[in-house]
Protein backbone atom coordinates (compact mmCIF):
# COMPACT_ATOMS: atom_id res chain seq x y z
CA UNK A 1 6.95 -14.34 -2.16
CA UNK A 2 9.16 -16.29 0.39
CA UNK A 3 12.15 -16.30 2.19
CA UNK A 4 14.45 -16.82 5.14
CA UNK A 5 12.49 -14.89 8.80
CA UNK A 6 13.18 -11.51 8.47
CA UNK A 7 12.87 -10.80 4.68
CA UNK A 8 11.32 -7.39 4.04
CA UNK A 9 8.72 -6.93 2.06
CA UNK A 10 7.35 -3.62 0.29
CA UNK A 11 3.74 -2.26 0.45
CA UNK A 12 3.41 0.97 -1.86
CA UNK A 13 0.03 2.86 -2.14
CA UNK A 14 -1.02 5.19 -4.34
CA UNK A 15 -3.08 7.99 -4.24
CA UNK A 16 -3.85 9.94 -7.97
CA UNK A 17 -6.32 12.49 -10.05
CA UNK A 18 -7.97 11.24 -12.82
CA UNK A 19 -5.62 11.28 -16.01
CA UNK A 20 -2.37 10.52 -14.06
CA UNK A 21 0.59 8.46 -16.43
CA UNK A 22 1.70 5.29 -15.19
CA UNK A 23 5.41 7.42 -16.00
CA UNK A 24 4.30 9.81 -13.41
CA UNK A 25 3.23 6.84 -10.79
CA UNK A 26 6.73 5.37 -11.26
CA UNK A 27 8.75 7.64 -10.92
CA UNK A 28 7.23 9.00 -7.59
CA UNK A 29 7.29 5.40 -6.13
CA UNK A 30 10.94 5.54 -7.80
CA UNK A 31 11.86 8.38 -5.54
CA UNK A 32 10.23 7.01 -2.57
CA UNK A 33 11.75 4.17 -2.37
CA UNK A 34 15.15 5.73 -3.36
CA UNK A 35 14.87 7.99 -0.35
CA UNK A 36 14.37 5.09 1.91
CA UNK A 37 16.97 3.46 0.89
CA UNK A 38 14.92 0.59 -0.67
CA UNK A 39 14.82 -1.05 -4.59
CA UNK A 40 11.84 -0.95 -6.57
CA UNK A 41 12.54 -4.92 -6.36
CA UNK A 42 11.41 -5.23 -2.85
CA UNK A 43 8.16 -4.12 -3.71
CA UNK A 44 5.52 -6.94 -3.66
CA UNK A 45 1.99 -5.29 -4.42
CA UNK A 46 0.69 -1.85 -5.26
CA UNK A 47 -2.41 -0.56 -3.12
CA UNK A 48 -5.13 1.79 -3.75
CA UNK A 49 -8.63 2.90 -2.94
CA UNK A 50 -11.01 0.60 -5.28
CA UNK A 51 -12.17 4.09 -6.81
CA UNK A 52 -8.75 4.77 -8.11
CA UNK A 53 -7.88 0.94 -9.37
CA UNK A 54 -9.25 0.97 -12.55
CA UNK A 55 -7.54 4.54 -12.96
CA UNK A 56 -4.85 3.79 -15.85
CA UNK A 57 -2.12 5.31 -14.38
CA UNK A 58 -2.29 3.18 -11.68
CA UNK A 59 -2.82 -0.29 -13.33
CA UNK A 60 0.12 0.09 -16.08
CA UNK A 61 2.50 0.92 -12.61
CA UNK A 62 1.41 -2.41 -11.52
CA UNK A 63 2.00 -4.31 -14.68
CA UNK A 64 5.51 -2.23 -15.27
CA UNK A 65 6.59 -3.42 -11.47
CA UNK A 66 5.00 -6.95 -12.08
CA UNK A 67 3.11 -6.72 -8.99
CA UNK A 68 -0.54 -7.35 -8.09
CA UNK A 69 -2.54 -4.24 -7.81
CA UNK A 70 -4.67 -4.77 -4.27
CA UNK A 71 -7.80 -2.87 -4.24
CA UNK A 72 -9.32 -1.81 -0.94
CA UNK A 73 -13.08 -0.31 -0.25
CA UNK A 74 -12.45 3.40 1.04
CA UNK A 75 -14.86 1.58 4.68
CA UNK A 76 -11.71 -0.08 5.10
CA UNK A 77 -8.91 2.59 4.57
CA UNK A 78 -11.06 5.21 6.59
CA UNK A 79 -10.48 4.15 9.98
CA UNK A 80 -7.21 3.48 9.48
CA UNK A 81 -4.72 6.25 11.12
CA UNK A 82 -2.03 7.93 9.45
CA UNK A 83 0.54 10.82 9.65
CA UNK A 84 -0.87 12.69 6.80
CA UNK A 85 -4.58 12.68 6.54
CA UNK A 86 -6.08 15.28 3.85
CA UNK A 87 -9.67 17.17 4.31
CA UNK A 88 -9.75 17.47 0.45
CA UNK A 89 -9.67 13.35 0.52
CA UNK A 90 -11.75 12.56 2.96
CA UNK A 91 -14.64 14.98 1.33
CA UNK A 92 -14.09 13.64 -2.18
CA UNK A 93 -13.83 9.68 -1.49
CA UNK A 94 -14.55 9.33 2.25
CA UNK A 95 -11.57 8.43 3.42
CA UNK A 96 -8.48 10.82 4.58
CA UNK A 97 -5.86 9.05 3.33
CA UNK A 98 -5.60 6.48 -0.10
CA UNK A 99 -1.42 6.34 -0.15
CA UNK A 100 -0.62 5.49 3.67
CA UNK A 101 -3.64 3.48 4.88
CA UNK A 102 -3.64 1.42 0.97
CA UNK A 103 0.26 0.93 2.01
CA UNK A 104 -0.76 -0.69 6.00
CA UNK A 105 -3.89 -2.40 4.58
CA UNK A 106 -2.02 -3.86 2.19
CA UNK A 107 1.14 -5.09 4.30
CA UNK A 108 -1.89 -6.14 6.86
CA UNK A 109 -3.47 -8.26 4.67
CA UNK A 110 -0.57 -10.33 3.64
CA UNK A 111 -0.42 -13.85 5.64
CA UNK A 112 2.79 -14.31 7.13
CA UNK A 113 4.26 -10.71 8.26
CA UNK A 114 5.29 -10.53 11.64
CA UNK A 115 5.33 -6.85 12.10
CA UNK A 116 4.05 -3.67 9.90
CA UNK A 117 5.35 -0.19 9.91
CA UNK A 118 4.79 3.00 7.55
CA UNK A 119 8.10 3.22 6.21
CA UNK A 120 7.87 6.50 4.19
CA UNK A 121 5.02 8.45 4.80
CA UNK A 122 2.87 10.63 1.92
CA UNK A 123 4.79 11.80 -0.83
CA UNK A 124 2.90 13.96 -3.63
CA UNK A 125 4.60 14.12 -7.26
CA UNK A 126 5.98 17.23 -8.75
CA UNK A 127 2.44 18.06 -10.45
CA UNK A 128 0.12 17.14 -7.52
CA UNK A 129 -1.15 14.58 -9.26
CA UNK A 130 -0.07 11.19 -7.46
CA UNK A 131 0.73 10.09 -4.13
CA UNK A 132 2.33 7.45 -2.58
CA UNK A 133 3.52 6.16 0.71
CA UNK A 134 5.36 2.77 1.40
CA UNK A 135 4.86 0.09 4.31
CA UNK A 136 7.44 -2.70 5.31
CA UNK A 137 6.65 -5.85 7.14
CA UNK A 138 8.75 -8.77 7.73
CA UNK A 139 8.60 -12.42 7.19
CA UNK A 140 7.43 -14.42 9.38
CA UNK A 141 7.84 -18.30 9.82
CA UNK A 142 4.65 -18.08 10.72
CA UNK A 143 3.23 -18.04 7.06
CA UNK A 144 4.41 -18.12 3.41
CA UNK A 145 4.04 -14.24 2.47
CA UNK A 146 2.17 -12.40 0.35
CA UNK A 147 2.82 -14.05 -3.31
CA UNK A 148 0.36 -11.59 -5.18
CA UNK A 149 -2.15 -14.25 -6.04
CA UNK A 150 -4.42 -13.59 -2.88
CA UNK A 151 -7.48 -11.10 -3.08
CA UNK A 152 -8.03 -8.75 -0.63
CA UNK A 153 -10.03 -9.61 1.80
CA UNK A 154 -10.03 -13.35 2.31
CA UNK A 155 -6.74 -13.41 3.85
CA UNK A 156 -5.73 -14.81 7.14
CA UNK A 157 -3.59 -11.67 8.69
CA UNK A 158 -1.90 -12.84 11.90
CA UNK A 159 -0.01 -9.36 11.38
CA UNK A 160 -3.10 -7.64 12.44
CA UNK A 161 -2.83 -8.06 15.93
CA UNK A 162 0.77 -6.67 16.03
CA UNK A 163 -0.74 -3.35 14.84
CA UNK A 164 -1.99 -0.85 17.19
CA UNK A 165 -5.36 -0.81 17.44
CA UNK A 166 -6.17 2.40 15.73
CA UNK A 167 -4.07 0.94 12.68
CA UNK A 168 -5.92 -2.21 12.27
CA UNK A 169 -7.75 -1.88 9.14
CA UNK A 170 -11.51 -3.18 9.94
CA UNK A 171 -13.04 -5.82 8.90
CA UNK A 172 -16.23 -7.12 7.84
């Protein structure tokens, strides 16, 4: 992805149960979005816990948005702080939170955002099933953006150090 300083860019993570439709995923990420104020278009990569990546749902999302799917180790979304964490998550995949920290770890670990901010915060779907929450960050001069061909992970992230610390995803 690029663009003129200041171009927003979309981070959406997603939480889900085993079994949820890729109908279900879009159409909470459809509302999300739509309540911010923000087209599905911005969107630039769909995040997740690496437990929930290869969950179908959640991979024909991706394809339907034509966006990379970034997969992150639950060590890494863990520490990462959020307005919603769950008790039910954290006991079940070690983490207490997949939708908002998979939507910061994702906007963190695109080279070339200046800033990164939770812009809608945990959303579950009619059924329960799915979550989602979206991050924004901007783009800098400083780098060319996230495209969707990097893997998590080997990144620069010069947008890490505009977090707070108790944001920061951490890394090994």
């Amino acid at each position: 992805m690029s663009g003129p300083e200041g171009t927003e860019a979309l981070f959406v993570g997603v939480g889900a149960r085993r079994g949820v439709t890729a109908a279900e995923v879009l159409e909470l990420v459809a509302e999300a979005l739509a309540g911010a104020g923000r087209a599905v278009s911005g969107v630039v990569a769909l995040a997740t816990a690496e437990e929930k990546a290869a969950e179908p749902g959640i991979t024909e999302a991706a394809g339907h948005l034509g966006v990379a799917l970034m997969p992150f180790p639950v060590r890494e979304l863990a520490p990462i702080t959020v307005p919603n964490p769950s008790t039910s998550v954290a006991a079940a995949l070690g983490t207490p939170s997949v939708a908002e920290a998979a939507a910061l770890a994702a906007a963190a670990e695109s080279r070339g955002l200046a800033a990164v901010e939770l812009l809608v915060p945990k959303r579950v779907s009619r059924s329960g099933r799915a979550t989602c929450a979206v991050a924004r960050g901007r783009l800098s001069d400083r780098g060319r953006g996230y495209t969707g061909e990097e893997v998590p992970g080997t990144l620069g992230s010069p947008v890490r150090e505009t977090l707070a610390p108790r944001q920061a995803p951490a890394r090994r």
